[in-house]
Protein backbone atom coordinates (compact mmCIF):
# COMPACT_ATOMS: atom_id res chain seq x y z
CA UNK A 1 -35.64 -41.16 10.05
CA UNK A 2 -32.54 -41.77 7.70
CA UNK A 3 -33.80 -38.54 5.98
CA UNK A 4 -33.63 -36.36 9.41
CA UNK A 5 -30.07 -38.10 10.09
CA UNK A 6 -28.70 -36.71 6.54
CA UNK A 7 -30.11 -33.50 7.43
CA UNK A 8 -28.47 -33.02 10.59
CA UNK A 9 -25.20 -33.92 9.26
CA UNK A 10 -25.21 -31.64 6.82
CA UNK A 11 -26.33 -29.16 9.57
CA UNK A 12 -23.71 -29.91 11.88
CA UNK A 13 -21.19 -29.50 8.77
CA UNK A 14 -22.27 -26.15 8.08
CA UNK A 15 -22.06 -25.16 11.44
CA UNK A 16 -18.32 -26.73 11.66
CA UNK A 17 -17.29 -24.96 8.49
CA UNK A 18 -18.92 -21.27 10.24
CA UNK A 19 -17.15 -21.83 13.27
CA UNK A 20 -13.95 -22.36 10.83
CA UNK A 21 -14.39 -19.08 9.10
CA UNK A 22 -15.44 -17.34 12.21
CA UNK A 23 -11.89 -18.46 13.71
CA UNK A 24 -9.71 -17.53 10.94
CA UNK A 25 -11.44 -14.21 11.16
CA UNK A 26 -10.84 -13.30 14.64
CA UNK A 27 -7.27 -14.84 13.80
CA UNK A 28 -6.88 -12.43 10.92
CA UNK A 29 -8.65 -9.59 12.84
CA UNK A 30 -5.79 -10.03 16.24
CA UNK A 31 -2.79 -9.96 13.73
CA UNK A 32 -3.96 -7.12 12.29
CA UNK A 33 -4.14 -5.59 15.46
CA UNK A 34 -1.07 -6.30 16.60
CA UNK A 35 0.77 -5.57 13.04
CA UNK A 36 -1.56 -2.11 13.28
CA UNK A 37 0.21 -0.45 16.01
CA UNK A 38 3.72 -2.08 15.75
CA UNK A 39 3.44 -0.15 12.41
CA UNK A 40 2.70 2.98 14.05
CA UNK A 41 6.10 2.58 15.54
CA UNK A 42 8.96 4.85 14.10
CA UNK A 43 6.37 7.16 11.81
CA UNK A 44 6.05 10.77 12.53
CA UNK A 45 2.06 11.88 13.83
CA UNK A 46 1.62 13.39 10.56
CA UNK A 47 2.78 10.66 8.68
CA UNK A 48 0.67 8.29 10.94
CA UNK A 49 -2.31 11.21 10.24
CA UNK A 50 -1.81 10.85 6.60
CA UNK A 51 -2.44 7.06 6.49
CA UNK A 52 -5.57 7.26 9.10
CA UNK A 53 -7.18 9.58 6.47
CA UNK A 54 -6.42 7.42 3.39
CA UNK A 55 -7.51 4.60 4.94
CA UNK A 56 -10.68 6.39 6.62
CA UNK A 57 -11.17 7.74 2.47
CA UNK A 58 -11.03 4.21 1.18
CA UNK A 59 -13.79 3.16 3.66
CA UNK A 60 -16.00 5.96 3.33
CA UNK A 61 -15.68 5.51 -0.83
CA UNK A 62 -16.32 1.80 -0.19
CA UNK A 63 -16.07 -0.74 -3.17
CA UNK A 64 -13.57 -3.17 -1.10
CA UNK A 65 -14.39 -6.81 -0.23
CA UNK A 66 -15.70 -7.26 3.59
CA UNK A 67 -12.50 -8.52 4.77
CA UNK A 68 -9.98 -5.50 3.07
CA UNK A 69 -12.56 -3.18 4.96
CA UNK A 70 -12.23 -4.99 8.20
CA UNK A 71 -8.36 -5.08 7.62
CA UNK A 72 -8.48 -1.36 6.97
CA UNK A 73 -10.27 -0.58 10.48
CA UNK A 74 -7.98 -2.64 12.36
CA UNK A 75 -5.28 -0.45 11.39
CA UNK A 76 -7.30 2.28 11.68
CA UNK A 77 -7.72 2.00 15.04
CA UNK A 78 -3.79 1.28 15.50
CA UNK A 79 -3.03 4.13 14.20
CA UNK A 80 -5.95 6.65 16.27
CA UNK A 81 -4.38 5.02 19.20
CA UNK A 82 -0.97 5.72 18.48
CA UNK A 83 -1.95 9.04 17.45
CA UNK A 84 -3.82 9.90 20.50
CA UNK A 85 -0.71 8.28 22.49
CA UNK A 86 1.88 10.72 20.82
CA UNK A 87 -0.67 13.84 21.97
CA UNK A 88 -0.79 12.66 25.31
CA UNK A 89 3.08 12.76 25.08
CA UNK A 90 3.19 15.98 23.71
CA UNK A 91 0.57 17.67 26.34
CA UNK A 92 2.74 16.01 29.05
CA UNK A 93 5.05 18.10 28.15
CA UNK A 94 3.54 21.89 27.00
CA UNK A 95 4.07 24.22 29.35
CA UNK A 96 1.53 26.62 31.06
CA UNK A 97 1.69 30.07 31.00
CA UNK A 98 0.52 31.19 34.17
CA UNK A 99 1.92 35.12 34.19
CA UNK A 100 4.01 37.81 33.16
CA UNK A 101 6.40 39.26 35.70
CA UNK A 102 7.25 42.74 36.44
CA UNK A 103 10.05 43.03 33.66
CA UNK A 104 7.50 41.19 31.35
CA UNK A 105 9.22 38.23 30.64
CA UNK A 106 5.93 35.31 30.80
CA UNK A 107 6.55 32.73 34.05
CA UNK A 108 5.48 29.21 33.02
CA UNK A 109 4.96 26.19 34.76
CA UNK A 110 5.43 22.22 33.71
CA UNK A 111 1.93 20.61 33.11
CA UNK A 112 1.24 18.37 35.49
CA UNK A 113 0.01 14.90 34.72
CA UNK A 114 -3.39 14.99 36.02
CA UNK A 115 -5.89 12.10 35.96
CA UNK A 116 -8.33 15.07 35.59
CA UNK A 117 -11.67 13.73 33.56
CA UNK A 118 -12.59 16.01 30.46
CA UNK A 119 -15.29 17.66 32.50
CA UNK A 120 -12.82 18.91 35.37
CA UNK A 121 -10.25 19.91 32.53
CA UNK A 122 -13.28 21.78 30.61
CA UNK A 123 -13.85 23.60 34.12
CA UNK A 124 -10.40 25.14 34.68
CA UNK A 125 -10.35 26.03 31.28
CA UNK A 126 -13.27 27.87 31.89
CA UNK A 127 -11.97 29.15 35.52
CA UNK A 128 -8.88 30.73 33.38
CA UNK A 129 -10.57 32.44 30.49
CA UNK A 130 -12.95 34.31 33.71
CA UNK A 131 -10.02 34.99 35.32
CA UNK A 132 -8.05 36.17 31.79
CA UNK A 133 -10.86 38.45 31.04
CA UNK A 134 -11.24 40.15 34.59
CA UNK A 135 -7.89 40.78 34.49
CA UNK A 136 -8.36 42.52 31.02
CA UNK A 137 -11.04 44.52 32.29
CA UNK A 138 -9.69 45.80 34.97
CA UNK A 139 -6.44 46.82 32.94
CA UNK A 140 -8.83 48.58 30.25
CA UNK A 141 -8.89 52.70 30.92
CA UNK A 142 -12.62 54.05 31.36
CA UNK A 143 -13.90 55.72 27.68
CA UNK A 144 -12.76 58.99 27.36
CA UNK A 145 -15.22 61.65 27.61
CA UNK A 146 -15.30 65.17 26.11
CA UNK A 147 -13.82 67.23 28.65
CA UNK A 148 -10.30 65.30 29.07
CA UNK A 149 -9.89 65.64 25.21
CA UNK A 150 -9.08 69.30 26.02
């Protein structure tokens, strides 16, 4: 009985001193978070590229202790976001070319912020390049045959 009792204090430590590291982890991993993507403030996208790959190198290559890896993902993923939050920005503001006038200077139109999913964007995209090369058809002269080549 006094043996069982030792034994499930020392269980009950172990499982105290887990939870402990399992804590300071998540602690760790949150901070990281946050410090991730406050550093992406203030660097360029290519400069904010440029790290993602190094870091994304030093994973794939390996060799760094469990906890530098997990450090290096957290930023990782700071920086992807901020990345793909700068593109957003960016498409927000290309414009679309949607025709050439009769002088031909091109006529454009703002993008639109659309809540589109990728599928719908995917099929206007695809609506456009039918549209594109109809157009291009239509504007391309029949083959020349041998009597209008005297």
């Amino acid at each position: 009985m006094n043996n069982r009792r030792g034994i499930t204090g020392k269980l009950e430590a172990i499982d105290r001193e887990v939870l402990t590291r399992m804590a300071n982890l998540m602690a760790k991993k949150s901070k990281a978070k946050q410090d991730s993507s406050e550093q992406f403030e203030g660097l360029e996208f290519e400069e904010a590229l440029a790290s993602l790959e190094s870091i994304v190198r030093r994973l794939e290559d390996g060799g760094s202790s469990l906890e530098s890896s997990l450090e290096d993902y957290s930023q990782a993923v700071g920086l992807l976001k901020g990345c793909h939050q700068q593109l957003e920005q960016v498409e927000r503001r290309i414009e679309l070319l949607s025709g050439v006038d009769a002088q031909g200077n091109p006529i454009s139109q703002a993008q639109a912020d659309s809540t589109d999913s990728l599928q719908q964007k995917q099929e206007g995209r695809s609506q456009r390049r039918t549209a594109d090369s109809s157009r291009a058809k239509k504007q391309t002269p029949p083959p020349a045959t041998g009597e209008e080549l005297f």
